[in-house]
Protein backbone atom coordinates (compact mmCIF):
# COMPACT_ATOMS: atom_id res chain seq x y z
CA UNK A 1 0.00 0.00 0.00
CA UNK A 2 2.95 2.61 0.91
CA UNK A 3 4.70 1.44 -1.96
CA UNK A 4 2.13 2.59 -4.60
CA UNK A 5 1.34 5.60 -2.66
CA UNK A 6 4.95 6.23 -3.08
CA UNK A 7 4.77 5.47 -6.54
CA UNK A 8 1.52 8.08 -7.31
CA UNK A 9 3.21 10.64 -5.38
CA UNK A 10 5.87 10.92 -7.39
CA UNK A 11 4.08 10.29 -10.65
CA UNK A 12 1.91 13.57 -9.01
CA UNK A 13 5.09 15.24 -8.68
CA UNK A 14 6.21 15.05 -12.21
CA UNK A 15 3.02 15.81 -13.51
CA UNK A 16 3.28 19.43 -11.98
CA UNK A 17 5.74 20.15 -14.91
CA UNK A 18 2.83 20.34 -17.32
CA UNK A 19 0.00 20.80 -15.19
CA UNK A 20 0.48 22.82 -11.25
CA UNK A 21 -2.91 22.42 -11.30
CA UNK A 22 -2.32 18.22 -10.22
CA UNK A 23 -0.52 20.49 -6.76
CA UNK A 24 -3.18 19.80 -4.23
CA UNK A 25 -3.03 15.29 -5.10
CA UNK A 26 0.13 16.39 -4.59
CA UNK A 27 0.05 18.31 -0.98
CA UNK A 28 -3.02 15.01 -0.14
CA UNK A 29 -0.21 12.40 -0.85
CA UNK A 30 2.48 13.66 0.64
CA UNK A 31 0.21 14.29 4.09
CA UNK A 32 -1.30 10.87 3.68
CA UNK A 33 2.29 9.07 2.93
CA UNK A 34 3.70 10.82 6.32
CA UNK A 35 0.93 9.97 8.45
CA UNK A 36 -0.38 13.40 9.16
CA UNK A 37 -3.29 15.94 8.59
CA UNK A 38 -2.37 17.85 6.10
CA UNK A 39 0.12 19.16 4.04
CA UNK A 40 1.22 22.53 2.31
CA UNK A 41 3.77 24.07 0.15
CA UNK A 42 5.70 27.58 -0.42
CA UNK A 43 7.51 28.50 -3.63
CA UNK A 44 9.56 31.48 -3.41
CA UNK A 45 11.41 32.89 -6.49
CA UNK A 46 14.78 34.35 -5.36
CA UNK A 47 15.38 36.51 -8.09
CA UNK A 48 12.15 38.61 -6.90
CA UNK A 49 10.88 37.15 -3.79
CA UNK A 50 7.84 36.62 -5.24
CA UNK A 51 6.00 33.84 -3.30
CA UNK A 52 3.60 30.87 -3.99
CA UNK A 53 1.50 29.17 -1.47
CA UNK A 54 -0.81 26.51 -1.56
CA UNK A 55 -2.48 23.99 0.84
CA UNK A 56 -4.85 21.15 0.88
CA UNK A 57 -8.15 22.12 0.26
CA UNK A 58 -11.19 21.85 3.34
CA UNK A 59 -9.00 23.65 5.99
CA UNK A 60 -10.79 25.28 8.44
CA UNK A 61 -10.38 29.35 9.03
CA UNK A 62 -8.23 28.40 11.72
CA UNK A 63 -5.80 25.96 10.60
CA UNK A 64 -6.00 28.11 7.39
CA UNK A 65 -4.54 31.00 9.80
CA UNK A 66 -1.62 28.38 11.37
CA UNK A 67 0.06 28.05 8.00
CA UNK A 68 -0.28 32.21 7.07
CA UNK A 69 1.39 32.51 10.37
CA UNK A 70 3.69 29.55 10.18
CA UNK A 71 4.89 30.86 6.78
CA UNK A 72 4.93 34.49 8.10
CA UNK A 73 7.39 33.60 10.73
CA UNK A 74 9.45 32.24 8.46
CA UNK A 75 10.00 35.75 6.28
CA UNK A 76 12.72 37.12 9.06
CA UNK A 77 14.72 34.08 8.86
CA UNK A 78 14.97 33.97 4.85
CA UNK A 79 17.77 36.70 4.50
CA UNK A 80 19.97 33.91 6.96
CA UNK A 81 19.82 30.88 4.54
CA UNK A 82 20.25 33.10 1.57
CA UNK A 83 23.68 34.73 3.12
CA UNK A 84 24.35 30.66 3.90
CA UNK A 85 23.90 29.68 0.03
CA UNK A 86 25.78 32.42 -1.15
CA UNK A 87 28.89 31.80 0.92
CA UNK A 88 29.70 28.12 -0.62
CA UNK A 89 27.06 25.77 1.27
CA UNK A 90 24.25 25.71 -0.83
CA UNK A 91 22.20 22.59 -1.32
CA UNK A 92 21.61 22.53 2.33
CA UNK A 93 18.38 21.15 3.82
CA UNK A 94 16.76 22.90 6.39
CA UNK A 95 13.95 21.96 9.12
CA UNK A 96 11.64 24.88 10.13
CA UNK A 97 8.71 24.34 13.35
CA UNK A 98 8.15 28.00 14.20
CA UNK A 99 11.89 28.94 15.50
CA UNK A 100 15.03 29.12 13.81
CA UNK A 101 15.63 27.30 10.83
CA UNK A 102 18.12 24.32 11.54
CA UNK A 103 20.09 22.66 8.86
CA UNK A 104 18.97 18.90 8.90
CA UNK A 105 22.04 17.42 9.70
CA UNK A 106 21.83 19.32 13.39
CA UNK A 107 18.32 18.80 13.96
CA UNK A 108 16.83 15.65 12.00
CA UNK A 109 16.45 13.99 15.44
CA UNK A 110 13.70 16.68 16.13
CA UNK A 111 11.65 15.02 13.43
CA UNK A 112 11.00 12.11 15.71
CA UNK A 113 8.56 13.81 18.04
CA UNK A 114 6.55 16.22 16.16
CA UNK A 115 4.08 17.31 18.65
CA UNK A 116 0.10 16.41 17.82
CA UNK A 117 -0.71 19.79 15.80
CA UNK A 118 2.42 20.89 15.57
CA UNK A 119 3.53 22.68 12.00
CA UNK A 120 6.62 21.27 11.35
CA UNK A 121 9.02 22.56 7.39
CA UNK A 122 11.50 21.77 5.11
CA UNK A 123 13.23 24.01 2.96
CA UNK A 124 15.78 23.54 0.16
CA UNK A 125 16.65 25.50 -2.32
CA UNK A 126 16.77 24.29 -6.22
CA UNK A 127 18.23 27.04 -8.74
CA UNK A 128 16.46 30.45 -8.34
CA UNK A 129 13.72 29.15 -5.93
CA UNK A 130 13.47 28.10 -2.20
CA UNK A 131 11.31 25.06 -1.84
CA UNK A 132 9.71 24.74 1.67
CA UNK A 133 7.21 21.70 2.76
CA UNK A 134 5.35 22.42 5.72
CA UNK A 135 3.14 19.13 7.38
CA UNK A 136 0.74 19.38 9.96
CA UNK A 137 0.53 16.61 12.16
CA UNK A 138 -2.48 15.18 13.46
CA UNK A 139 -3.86 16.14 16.82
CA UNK A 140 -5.27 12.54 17.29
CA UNK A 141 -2.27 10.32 16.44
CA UNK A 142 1.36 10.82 16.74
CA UNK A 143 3.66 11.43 13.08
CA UNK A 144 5.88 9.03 12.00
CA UNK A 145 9.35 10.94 12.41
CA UNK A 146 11.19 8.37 10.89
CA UNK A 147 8.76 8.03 7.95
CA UNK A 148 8.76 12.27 7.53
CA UNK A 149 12.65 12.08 7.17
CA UNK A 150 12.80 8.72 4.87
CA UNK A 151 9.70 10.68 2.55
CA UNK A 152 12.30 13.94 2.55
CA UNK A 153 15.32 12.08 1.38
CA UNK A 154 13.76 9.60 -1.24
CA UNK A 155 11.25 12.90 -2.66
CA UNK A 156 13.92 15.43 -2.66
CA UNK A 157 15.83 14.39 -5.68
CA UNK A 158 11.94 14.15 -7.41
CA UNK A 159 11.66 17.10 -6.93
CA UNK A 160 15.10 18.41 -8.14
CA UNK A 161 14.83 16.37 -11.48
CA UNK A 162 10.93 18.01 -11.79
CA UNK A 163 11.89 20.97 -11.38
CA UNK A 164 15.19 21.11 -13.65
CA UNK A 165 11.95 19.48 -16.25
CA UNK A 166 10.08 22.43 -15.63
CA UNK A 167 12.69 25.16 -16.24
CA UNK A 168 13.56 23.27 -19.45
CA UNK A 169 9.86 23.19 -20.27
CA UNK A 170 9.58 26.97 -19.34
CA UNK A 171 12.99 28.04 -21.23
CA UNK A 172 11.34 26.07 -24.42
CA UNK A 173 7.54 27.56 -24.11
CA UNK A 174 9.55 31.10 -24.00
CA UNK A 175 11.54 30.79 -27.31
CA UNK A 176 8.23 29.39 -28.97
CA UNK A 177 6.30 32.58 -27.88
CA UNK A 178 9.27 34.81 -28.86
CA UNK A 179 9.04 32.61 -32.23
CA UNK A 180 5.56 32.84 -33.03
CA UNK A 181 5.21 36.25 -32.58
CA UNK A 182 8.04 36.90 -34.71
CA UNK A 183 6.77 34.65 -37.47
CA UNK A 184 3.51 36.30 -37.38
CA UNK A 185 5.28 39.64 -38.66
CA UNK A 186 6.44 37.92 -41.89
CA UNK A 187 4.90 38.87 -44.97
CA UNK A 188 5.29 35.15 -46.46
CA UNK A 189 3.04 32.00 -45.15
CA UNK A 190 4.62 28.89 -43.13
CA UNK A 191 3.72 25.61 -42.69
CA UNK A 192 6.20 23.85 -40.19
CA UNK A 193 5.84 19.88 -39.95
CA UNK A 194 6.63 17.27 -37.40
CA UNK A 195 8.27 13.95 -38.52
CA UNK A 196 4.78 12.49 -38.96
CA UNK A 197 4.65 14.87 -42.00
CA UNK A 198 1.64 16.49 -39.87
CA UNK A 199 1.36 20.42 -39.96
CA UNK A 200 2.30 21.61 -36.48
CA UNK A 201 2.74 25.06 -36.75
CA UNK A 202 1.05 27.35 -39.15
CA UNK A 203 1.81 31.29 -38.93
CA UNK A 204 -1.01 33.93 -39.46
CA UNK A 205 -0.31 34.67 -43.39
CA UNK A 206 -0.18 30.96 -43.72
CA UNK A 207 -3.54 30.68 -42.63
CA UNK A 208 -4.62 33.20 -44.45
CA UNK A 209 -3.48 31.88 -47.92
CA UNK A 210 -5.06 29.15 -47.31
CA UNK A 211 -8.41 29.95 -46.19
CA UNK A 212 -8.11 31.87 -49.90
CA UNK A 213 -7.28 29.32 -52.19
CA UNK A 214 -8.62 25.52 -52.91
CA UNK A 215 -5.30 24.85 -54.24
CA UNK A 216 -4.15 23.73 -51.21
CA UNK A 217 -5.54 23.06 -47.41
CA UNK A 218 -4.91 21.86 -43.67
CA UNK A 219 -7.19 19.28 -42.29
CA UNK A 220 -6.79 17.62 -39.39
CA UNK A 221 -2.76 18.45 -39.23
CA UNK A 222 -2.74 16.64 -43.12
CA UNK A 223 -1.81 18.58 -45.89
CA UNK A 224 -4.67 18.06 -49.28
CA UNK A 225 -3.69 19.09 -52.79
CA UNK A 226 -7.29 20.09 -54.78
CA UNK A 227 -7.15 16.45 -55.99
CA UNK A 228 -5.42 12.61 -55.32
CA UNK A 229 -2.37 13.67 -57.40
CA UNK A 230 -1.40 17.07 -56.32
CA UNK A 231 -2.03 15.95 -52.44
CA UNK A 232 0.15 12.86 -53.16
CA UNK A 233 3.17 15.26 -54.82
CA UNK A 234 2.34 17.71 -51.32
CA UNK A 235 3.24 15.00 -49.32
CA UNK A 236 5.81 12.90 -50.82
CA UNK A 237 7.46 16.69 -50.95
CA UNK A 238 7.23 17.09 -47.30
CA UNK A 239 8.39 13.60 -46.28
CA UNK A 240 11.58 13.95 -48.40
CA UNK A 241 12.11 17.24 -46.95
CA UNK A 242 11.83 15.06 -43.34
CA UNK A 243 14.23 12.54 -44.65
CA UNK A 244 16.77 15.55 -45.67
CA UNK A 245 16.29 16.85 -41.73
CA UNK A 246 16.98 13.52 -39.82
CA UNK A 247 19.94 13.18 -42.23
CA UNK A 248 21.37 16.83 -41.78
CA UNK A 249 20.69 17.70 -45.72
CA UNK A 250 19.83 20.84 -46.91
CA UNK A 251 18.45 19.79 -49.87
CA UNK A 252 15.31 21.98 -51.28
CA UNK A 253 12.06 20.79 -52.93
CA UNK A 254 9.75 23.27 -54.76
CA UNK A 255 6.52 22.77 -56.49
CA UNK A 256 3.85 24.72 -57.98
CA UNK A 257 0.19 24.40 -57.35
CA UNK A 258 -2.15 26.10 -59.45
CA UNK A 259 -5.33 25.18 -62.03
CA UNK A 260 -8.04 25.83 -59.13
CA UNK A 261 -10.61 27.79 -59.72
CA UNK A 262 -10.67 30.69 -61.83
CA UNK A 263 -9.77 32.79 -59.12
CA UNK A 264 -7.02 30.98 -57.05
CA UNK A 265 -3.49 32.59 -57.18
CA UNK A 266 -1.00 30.27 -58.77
CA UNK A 267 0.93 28.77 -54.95
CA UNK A 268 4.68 28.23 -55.19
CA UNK A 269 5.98 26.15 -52.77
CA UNK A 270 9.27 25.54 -51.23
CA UNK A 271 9.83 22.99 -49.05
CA UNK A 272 12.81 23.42 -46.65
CA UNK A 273 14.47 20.70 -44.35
CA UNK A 274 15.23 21.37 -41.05
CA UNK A 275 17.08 19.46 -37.73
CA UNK A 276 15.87 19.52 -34.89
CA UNK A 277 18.16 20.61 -31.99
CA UNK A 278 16.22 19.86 -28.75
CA UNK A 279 14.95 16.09 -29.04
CA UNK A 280 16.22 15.23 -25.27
CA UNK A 281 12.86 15.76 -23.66
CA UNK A 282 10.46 14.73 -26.77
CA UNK A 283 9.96 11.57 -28.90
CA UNK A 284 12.13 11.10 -31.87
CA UNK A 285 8.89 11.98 -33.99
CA UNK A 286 7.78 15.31 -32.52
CA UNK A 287 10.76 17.74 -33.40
CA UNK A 288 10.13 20.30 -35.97
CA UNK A 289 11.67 18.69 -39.40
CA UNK A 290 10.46 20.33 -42.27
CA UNK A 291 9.01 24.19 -43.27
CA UNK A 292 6.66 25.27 -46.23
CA UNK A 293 6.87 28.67 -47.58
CA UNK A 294 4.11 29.96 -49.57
CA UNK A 295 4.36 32.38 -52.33
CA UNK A 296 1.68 33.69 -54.35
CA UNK A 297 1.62 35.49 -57.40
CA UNK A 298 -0.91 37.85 -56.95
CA UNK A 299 0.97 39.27 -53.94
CA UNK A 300 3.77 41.53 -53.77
CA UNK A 301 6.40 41.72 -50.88
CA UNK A 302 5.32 44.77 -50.41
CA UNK A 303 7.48 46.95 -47.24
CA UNK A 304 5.46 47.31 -44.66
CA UNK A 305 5.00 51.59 -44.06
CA UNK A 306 5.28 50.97 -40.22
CA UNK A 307 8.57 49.94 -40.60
CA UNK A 308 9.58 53.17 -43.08
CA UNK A 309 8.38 55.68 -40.08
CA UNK A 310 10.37 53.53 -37.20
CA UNK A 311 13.74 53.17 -39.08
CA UNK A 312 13.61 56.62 -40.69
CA UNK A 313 11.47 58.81 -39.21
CA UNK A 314 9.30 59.65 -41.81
CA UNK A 315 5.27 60.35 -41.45
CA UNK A 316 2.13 57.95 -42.77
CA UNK A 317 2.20 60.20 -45.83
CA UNK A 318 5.70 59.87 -46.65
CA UNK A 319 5.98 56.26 -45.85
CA UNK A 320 3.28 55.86 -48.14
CA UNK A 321 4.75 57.55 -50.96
CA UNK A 322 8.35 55.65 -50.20
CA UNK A 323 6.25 52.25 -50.50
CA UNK A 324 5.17 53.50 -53.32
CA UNK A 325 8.24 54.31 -55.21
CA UNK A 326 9.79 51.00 -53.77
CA UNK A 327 7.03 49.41 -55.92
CA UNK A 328 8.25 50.89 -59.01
CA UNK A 329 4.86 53.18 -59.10
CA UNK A 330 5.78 56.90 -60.30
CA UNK A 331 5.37 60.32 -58.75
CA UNK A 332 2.51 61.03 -61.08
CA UNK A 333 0.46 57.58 -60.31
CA UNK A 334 0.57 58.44 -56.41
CA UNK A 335 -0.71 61.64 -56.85
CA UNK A 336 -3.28 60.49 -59.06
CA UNK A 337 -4.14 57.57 -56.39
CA UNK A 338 -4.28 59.74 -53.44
CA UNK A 339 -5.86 62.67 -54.73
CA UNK A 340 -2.69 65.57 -54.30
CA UNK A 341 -0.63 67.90 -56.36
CA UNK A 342 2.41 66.99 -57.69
CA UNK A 343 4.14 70.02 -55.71
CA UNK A 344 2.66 68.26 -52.04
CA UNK A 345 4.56 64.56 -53.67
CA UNK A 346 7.84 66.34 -54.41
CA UNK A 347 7.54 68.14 -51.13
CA UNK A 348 7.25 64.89 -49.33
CA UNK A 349 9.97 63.43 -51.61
CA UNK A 350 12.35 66.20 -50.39
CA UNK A 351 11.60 65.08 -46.98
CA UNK A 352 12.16 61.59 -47.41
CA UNK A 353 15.54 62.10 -49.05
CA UNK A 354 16.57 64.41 -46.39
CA UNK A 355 15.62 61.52 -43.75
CA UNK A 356 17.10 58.77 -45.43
CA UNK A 357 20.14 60.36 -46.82
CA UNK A 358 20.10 59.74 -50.41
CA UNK A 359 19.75 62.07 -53.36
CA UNK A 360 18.20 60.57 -56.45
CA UNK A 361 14.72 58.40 -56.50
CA UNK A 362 16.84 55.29 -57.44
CA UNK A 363 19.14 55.56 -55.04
CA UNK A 364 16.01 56.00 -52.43
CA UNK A 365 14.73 52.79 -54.26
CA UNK A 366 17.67 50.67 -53.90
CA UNK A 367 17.81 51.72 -50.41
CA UNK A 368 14.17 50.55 -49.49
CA UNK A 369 14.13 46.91 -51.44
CA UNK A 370 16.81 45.92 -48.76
CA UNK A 371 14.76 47.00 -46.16
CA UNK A 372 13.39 43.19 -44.40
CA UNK A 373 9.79 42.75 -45.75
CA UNK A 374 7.36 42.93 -42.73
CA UNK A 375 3.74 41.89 -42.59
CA UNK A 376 1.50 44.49 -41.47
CA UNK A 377 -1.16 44.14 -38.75
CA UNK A 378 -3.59 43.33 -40.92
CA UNK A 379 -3.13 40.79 -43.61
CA UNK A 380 -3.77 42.14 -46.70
CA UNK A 381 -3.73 39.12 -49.89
């Protein structure tokens, strides 16, 4: 019975990587495996002292108000064990019951005769955060001391390994946030695909070409061409693309989809290989190995004006007419599109060569096609 109590405690444990929600099995467990009421935990981040608490759920007010106080008493003694850490001992353990905090090696023995009620912690610290595991022991029926300290030493390195999980976890979620965003800014569509050849990842103009097309379309994760054939080239495309990733290839594949109905945009399609760097925590299958990018030909990479006025300067009006002339549009057709004189375009055209130092309208030109192509806010087709 202890064994597989053991054994869901620190499947519970692990669990908390993905889900912190699973925290109060967790806290039931760990009270139930020690013999004692109930059990609670504090989480405080040392790099801003922010602090997590949680306990089991159906406490009354006022055992509620034993662990606010019993973690409140703590507070004065935290500046100690950080000073401790910092001078060459970390990885200490520490026992806490409501006086000063004793490292375990001094004052395990007091573990043997927690008092009926009594509060009794555990801190440690892992990384950037101070762990501390408070039980309360039952008023009706003495704690197992020698239980409390043989759950401590066989959970602590759980908990280590968890949470070294966790900060991988949270390291990874942050790049993909940082990535997505920045994919969402570019003014081409991408598919990216797992080593199932499914479609894990599609960015915001990729889902807009193809909600516009019948060309080609995402179901379910698949990728389907308009018919048996052209889905059978789409995929056999992407799985050799996979095949280049495992293998470290950089080997393209292009193909062009068009044919549709009479008012789909001719898709070109260039499939890219990729490898995977961080496999270590997933299964062989579920790294990103393969990208689709989209083009169309009734779009443009057109500069996005946004960008014009936060590089150079310039206003809406002259970032429109720069756009413009990066397009290969003249003076005249601006003017004519917009509704001004020619005098209020070469005014503005003054401007913008004064802000971009250049001279000539070519020169201005050449300078603006090697400005990176941006997607606006809204997607435009």
């Amino acid at each position: 019975m202890r064994v597989r109590l053991f054994n869901r405690l620190i499947k519970e444990i692990y669990s908390l990587c993905l889900n912190n929600g699973k925290l109060q099995a967790v806290l039931r467990d760990l009270a139930s495996y020690c013999n004692c009421k109930s059990a609670a935990i504090e989480v405080i981040n040392l790099s801003n002292m922010h602090a997590f608490c949680q306990w089991c759920d159906g406490l009354g007010e006022s055992e509620t108000y034993r662990y606010v106080n019993f973690f409140a008493g703590f507070k004065p003694w935290l500046p100690g064990i950080l000073r401790i850490e910092e001078s060459g001992c970390g990885g200490e353990i520490y026992l806490y019951r409501g006086d000063e905090p004793v490292r375990i090696e001094a004052g395990g023995t007091q573990w043997l005769t927690p008092a009926p009620g009594e509060l009794v912690g555990i801190l440690f610290r892992e990384g950037d955060f101070l762990i501390h595991f408070v039980i309360m022991a039952d008023e009706d029926r003495s704690a197992d001391g020698s239980t409390i300290l043989q759950a401590v030493s066989l959970i602590f390195p759980h908990v280590n390994e968890a949470f070294r999980i966790f900060h991988e976890l949270e390291t990874l979620r942050n790049y993909s946030k940082g990535f997505e965003q920045t994919m969402d800014h570019l003014s081409s569509g991408i598919l990216l695909f797992d080593g199932e050849s499914r479609v894990c990842y599609q960015n915001r103009q990729a889902h807009h070409d193809l909600a516009s097309t019948s060309l080609c379309s995402v179901v379910a994760g698949q990728l389907y061409g308009a018919s048996p054939e052209s889905t059978r080239r789409l995929r056999d495309m992407v799985v050799q693309a996979i095949e280049h990733g495992r293998l470290g290839r950089k080997k393209l594949g292009m193909m062009t989809l068009q044919h549709g109905f009479s008012e789909d945009p001719q898709l070109a399609l260039v499939a890219i290989p990729l490898h995977p760097d961080v496999l270590s925590m997933l299964e062989e299958r579920m790294g990103i190995y393969a990208a689709i990018l989209i083009g169309r030909t009734d779009r443009n990479s057109r500069i996005n004006p946004e960008v014009l006025q936060l590089l150079y300067g310039l206003t809406q009006s002259e970032a429109r007419l720069a756009v413009c002339l990066a397009d290969g549009r003249t003076l005249d057709q601006y003017c004519t599109d917009h509704g001004i004189r020619l005098s209020t375009a070469r005014g503005y055209l003054k401007l913008i060569f004064q802000k971009t130092d250049t001279k000539r309208q070519a020169e201005l030109v050449a300078l603006l096609r090697g400005v990176p192509v941006v997607a606006s806010h809204q997607v435009c087709p």
